[in-house]
Structures are given as C-alpha cells and as structure tokens.
Protein backbone atom coordinates (compact mmCIF):
# COMPACT_ATOMS: atom_id res chain seq x y z
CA UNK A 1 241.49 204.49 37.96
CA UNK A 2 239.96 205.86 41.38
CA UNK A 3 242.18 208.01 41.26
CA UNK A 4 241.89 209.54 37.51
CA UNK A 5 238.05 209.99 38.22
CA UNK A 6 238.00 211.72 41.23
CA UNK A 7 240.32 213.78 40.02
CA UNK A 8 238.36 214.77 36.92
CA UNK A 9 234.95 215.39 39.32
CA UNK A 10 237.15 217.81 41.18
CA UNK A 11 238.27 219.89 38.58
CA UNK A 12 234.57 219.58 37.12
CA UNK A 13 235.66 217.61 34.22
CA UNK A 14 238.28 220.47 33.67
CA UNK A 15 241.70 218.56 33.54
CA UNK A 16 243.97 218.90 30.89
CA UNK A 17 245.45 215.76 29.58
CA UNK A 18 246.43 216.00 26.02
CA UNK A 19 248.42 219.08 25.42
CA UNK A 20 249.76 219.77 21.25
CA UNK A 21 249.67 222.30 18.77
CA UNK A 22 247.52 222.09 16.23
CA UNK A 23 244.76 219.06 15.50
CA UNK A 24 246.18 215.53 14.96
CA UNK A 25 246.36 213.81 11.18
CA UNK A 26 244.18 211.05 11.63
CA UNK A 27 242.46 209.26 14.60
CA UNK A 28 245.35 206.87 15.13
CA UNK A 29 247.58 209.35 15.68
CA UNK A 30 245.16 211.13 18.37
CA UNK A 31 244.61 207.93 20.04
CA UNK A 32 248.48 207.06 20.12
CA UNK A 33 248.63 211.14 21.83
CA UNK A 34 246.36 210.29 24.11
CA UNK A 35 247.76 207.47 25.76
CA UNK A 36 251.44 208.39 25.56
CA UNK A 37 250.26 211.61 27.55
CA UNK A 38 247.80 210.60 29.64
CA UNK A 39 251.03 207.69 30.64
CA UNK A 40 253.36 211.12 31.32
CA UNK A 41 250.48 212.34 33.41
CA UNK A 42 249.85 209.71 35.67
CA UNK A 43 252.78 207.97 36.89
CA UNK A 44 250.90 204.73 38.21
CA UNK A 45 249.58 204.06 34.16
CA UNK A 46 253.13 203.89 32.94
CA UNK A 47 253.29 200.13 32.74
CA UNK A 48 249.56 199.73 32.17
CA UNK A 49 248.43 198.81 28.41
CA UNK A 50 245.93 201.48 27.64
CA UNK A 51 243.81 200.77 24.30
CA UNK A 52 241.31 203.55 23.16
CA UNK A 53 238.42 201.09 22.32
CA UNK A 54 236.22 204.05 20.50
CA UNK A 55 235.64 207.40 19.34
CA UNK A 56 233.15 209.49 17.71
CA UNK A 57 231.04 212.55 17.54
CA UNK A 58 229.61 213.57 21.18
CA UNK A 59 226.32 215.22 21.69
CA UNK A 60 227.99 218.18 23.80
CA UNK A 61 228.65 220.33 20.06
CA UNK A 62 230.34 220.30 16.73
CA UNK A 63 233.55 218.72 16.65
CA UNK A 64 234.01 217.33 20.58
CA UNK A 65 234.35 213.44 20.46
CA UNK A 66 233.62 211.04 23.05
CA UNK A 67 235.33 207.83 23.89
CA UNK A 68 236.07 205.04 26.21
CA UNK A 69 239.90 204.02 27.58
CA UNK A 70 240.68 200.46 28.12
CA UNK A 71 243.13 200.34 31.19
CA UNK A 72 245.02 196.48 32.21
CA UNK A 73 242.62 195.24 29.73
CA UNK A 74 239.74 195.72 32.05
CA UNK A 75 239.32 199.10 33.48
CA UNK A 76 236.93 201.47 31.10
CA UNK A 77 237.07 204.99 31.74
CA UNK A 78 235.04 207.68 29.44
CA UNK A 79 236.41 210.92 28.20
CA UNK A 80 235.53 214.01 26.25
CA UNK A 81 238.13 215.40 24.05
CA UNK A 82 237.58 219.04 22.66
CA UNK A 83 237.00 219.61 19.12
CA UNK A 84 240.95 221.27 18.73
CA UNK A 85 242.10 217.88 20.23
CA UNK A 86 243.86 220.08 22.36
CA UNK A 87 241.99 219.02 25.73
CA UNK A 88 240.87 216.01 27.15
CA UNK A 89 238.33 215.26 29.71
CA UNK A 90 238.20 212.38 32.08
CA UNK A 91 234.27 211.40 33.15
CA UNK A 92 233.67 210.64 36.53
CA UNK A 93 230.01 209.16 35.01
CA UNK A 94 227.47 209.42 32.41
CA UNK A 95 225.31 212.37 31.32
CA UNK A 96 222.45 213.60 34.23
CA UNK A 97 219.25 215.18 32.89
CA UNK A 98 219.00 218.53 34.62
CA UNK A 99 216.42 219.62 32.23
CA UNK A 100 213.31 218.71 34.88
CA UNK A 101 211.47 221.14 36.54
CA UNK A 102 210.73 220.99 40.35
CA UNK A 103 207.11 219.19 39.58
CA UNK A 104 208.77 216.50 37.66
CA UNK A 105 211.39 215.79 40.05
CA UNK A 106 208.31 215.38 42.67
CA UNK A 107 207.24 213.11 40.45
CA UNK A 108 210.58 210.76 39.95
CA UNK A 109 210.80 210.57 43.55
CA UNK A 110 207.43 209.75 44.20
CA UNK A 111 208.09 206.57 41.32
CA UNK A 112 211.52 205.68 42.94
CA UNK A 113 209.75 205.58 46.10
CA UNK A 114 207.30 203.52 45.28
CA UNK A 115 209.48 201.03 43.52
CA UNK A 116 212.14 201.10 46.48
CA UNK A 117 208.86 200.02 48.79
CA UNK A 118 207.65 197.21 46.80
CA UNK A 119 211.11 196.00 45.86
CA UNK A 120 212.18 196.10 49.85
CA UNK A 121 208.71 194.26 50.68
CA UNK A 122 209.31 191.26 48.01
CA UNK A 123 212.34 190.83 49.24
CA UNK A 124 211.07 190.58 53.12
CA UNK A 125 208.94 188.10 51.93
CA UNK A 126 211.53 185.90 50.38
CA UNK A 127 213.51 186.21 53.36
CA UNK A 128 210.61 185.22 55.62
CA UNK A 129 210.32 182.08 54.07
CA UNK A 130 214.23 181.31 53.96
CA UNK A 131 214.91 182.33 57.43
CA UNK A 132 211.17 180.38 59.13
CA UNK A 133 213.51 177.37 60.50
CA UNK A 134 216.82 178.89 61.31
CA UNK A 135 218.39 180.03 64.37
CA UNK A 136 217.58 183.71 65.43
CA UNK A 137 218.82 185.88 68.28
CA UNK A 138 216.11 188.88 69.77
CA UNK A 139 212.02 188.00 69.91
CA UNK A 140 210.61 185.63 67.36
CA UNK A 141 207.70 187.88 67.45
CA UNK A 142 209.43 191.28 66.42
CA UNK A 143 208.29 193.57 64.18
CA UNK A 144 211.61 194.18 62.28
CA UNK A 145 213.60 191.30 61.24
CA UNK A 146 217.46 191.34 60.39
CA UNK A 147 219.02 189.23 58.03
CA UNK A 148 222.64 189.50 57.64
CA UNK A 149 224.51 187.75 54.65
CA UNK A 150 228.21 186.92 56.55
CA UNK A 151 231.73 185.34 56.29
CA UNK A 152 233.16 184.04 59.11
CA UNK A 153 236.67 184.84 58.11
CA UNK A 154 235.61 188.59 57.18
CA UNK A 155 237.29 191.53 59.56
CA UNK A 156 234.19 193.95 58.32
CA UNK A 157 232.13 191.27 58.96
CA UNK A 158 233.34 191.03 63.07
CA UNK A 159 232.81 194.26 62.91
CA UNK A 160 229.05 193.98 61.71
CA UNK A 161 228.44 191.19 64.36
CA UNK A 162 229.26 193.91 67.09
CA UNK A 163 227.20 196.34 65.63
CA UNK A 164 224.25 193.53 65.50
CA UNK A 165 225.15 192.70 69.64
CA UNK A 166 224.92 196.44 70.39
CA UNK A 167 221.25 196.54 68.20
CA UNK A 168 219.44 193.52 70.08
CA UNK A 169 220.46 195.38 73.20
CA UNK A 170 218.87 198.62 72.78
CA UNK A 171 215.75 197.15 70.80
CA UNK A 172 215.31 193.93 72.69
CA UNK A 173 211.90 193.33 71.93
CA UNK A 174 211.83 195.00 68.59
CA UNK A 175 214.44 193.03 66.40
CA UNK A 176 214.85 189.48 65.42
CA UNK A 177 217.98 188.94 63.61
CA UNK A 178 219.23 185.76 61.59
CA UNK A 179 222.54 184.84 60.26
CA UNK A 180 223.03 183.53 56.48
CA UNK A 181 226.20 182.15 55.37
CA UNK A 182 228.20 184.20 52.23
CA UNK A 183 231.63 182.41 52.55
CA UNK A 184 233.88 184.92 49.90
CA UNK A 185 236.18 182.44 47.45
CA UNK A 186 239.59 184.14 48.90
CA UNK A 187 238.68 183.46 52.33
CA UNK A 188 239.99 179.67 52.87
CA UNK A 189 238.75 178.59 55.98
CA UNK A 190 235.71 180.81 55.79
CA UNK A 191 233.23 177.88 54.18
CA UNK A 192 234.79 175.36 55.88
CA UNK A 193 233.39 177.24 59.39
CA UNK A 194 230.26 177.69 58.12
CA UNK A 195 229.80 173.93 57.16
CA UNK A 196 230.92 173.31 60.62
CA UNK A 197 228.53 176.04 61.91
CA UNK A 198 225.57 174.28 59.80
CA UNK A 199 226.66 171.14 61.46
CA UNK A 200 225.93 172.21 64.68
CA UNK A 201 222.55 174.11 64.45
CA UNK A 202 221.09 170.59 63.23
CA UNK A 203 221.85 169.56 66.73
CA UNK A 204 221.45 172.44 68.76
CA UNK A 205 221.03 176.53 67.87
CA UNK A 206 222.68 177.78 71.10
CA UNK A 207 225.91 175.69 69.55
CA UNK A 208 225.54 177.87 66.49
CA UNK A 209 225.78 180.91 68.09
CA UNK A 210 228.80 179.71 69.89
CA UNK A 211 230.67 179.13 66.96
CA UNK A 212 229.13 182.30 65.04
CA UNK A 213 230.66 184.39 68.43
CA UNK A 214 233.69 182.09 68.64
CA UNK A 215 234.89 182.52 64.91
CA UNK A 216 234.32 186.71 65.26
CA UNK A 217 236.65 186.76 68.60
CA UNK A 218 238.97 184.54 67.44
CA UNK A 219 239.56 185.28 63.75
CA UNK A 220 243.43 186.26 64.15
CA UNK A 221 243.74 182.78 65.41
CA UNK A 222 242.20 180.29 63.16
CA UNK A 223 243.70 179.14 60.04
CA UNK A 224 242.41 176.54 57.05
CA UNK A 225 244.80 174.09 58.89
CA UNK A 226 242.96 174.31 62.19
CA UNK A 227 239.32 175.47 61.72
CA UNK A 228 237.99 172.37 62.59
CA UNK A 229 240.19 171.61 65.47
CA UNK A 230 239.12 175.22 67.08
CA UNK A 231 235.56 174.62 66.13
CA UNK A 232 235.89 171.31 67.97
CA UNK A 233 237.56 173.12 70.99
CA UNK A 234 234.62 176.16 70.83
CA UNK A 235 231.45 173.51 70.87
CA UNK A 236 233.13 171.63 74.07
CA UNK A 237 230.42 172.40 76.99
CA UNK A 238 227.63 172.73 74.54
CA UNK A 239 226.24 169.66 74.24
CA UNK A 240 226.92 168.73 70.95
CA UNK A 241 227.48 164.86 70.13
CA UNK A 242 230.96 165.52 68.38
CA UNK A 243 231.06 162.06 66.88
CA UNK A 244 228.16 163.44 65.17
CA UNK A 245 229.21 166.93 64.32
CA UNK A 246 232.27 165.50 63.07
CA UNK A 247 230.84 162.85 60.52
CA UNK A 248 229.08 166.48 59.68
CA UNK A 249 231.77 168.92 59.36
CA UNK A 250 234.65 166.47 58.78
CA UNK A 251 233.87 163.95 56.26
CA UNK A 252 233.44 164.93 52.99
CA UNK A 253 231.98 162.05 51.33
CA UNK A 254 228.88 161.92 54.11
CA UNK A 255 225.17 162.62 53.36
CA UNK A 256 225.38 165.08 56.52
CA UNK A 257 228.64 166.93 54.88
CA UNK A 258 226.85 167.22 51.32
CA UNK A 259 223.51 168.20 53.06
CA UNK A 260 225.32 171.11 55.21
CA UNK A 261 227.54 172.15 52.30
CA UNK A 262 224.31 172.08 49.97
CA UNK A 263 222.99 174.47 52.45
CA UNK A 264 225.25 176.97 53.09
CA UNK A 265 225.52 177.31 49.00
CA UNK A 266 222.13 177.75 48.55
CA UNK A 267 221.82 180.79 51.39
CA UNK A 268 224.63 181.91 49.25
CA UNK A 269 223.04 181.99 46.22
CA UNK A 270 219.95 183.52 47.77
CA UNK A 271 221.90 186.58 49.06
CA UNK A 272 223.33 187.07 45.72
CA UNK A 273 219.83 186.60 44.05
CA UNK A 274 218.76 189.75 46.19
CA UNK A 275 222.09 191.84 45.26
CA UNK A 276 224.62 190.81 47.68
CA UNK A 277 227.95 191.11 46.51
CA UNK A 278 230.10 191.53 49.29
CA UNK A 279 230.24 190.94 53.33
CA UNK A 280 228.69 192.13 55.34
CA UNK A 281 225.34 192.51 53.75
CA UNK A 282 222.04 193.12 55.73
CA UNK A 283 218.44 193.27 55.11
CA UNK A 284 216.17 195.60 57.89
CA UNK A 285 212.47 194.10 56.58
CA UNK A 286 213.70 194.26 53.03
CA UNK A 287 215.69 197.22 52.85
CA UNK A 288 219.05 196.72 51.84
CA UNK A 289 222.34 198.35 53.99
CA UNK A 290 225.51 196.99 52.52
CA UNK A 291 228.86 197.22 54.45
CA UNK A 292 230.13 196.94 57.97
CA UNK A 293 227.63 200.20 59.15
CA UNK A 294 227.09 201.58 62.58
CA UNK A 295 224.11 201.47 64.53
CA UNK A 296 222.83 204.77 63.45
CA UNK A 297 222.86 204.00 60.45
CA UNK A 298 220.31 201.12 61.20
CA UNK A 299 217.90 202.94 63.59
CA UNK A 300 216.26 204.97 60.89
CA UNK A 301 215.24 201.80 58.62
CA UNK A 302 214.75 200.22 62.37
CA UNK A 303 212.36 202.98 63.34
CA UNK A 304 210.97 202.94 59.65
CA UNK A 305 209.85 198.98 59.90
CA UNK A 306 208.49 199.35 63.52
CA UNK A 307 205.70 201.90 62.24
C-alpha cells in the first residue's frame, strides 16, 4: 500500500481510479466499482481481498464522499471519491489546517517545543536511574549520556554499534553510552545472546563488552544452534568463571538464568515504555533518534545536551 500512497501524494491526490459513465445505482454497486478497478489498476492488489469498510458525506463539498479501504484484511487506506463517482482519490494522510497565520504557527512551535523539552528530560531521568549500575563505555562523568535499545542479531543494529565506536572517539570526554537489551521475537538467537551477555556483566563488564563487540563482528556466523558455544569461545581470556557463566546462560531452570532473563525483559519493556519499537533505538539525554543513523545525525542533539 506504499506504493498506492505515494503515488497519490505525487499526483497531489489527483489519480484517477474509478473511471464510468454516469453515477452508480446504489452504494453497493460503487463499492463493488471501486475495488474491481482499483484491482485492474494495480496489478499487486489482484489477489488481495479489498472490503470498503465506510462511506459517507466528506467535508471537502456537496456530494464528494469519503471512505476507508480494507486491504489483506489489515491495511486501511483513505480515499475521496468525487461527487459524479467518476474519480477517486487515494490519501496519502489526514486533513492539515493551513488556515493559521504566521503568529499562530510561532505559537504551535513554541508549545511543541516546549513539550518535546520536558518529554526528552523525563525520559533522561528514567534512564538515569535504569542505566546507574550497568556497564558504560566513554566518561562516567559526561555531560551527554547515550542509551541505545539493541539486538544482537540485528544487521542495522551492527551498523549502529559502529556508528556509537566512531562517537566515543571524537567526543571522548563528552559521551557516556550504555547498552540495553531489545531482543526482536523473529530474531532466534538474539535473546539467547543477551542472556548470555547479562551473564557475564554480573561477573565482569569488560566481558560484556566482549561479547556486545563479538556478536556485531561475528553475526554471519552464529546461529540459535551455536550461540552459546561462540559466546563460550568469545569470553575465553576474559576472566570469566565459565562454570559460572554457564549455570547462568545455560541452564534454564537456575535462579541465575531466571534472574538474567528477568532482566533483559524488563530493559525491554522499559524501551518500549519510552516508544521503542524497533532496533536500533537511541536516546541522546532524552531525545529520541530511531534507526541505524550516522554520526551527523547525532552531533547536533550531541552538541545540543553539552550546552
């Protein structure tokens, strides 16, 4: 449905879907039109049930209705059709008041500001108070503090982490970052890493950050089958009791297993409590950047928190 959208914003909600002579009998039979054209239209809804879920008088004049499609059963999609049913009208999104003046505009941004601010500093507070007792990379002491919500598994997220090594280079002094755990459902071995990963910053934080690096290098390599074994193979040198780390990461039914899994679910939930939906996620003191970004995208909100 991308696709159907975009195309409608192009051609300024100007494409023509629904082509007939003459208004329909009844609003069944428009509906039925609809669909069976818009299916003739675009090739890639042939085999898609399409159910036109409502219809009625729009606010744009006399006669024009507005409705919603129903695409797979899922997919919604708006539309305007004119008041000769001849045309229809795919929306790209809802209506935007352009009725404000410059002064009022001032004014909306000056709220949304605001809001953004205080929003941005609740949320560095909650994350000061998750992240006091984890392990960190850059100076304890910096002004601006990174939190990134990560999968292991996650190619975006790999590329984040390089992004994150290229950051604590240039602003040594200036950034502390911090690593939660946001293992994604369809990425098997993903949780399984970071229970292994929790594992091993109860013994030591250095061994974290071996396995955090590890995982990212190595990603092609590891499998569900033989996380463990590599994450065995990547703490060797590191001075981790294994026998420990194992009952940890290995056995399911141990306090140390449920305690580490009980973790990593509740950073989780946290990221998803401040909006996180996806990997990678990052907070720069509050302010939310979604997505595997580059660094210049972080040096503004870097600069920003520093002052």
């Amino acid at each position: 449905m991308r696709r159907l959208v975009l195309t409608a914003v192009a051609a300024a909600f100007g494409l023509s879907l629904v082509t007939t002579s003459g208004a329909f009998a009844d609003d069944a039979e428009i509906k039925q039109r609809i669909i069976d054209n818009l299916k003739v239209t675009y090739e890639q809804l042939r085999d898609s049930p399409i159910v036109v879920s409502e219809m009625g008088p729009s606010t744009l004049g006399a006669g024009v209705q507005e409705g919603t499609l129903v695409i797979g059963g899922r997919q919604q999609q708006r539309f305007l059709l004119t008041a000769d049913a001849k045309n229809l009208y795919l929306l790209g999104a809802g209506p935007i008041d352009v009725s404000r003046n410059s002064e009022e505009i001032q004014v909306e941004l000056k709220r949304i500001q605001e809001e953004e601010m205080a929003k941005a500093a609740e949320t560095k507070k909650t994350l000061e108070n998750v992240v006091a007792n984890v392990p960190f990379r850059g100076n304890a002491d910096a002004p601006v503090i990174i939190v990134e919500y990560s999968d292991f598994q996650c190619p975006y997220c790999a590329r984040g982490a390089a992004t994150v090594e290229e950051i604590l280079k240039k602003y040594p002094n200036d950034v502390k970052f911090v690593f939660q755990h946001f293992p994604l459902e369809f990425h098997p071995w993903a949780k399984p890493a970071a229970i292994a990963a929790a594992c091993a910053a109860n013994q030591k934080p250095d061994a974290f950050w071996t396995l955090h690096d590890q995982y990212f290098a190595n990603q092609k390599a590891i499998t569900p089958d033989n996380v463990l074994a590599k994450s065995k193979e990547f703490l060797a040198g590191t001075g981790v009791d294994v026998a420990q780390w194992s009952e940890c990461a290995e056995n399911k039914e141990s306090e140390a297993y449920k305690s580490a899994a009980a973790a990593v679910d509740a950073e989780t939930a946290t990221g998803k409590s401040l909006g996180v939906s996806g990997t990678p996620g990052f907070f720069v003191n509050g302010q939310f950047l979604s997505g595997a970004q580059p660094i210049a995208a972080f040096e503004p909100l870097i600069q920003a928190a520093k002052k």
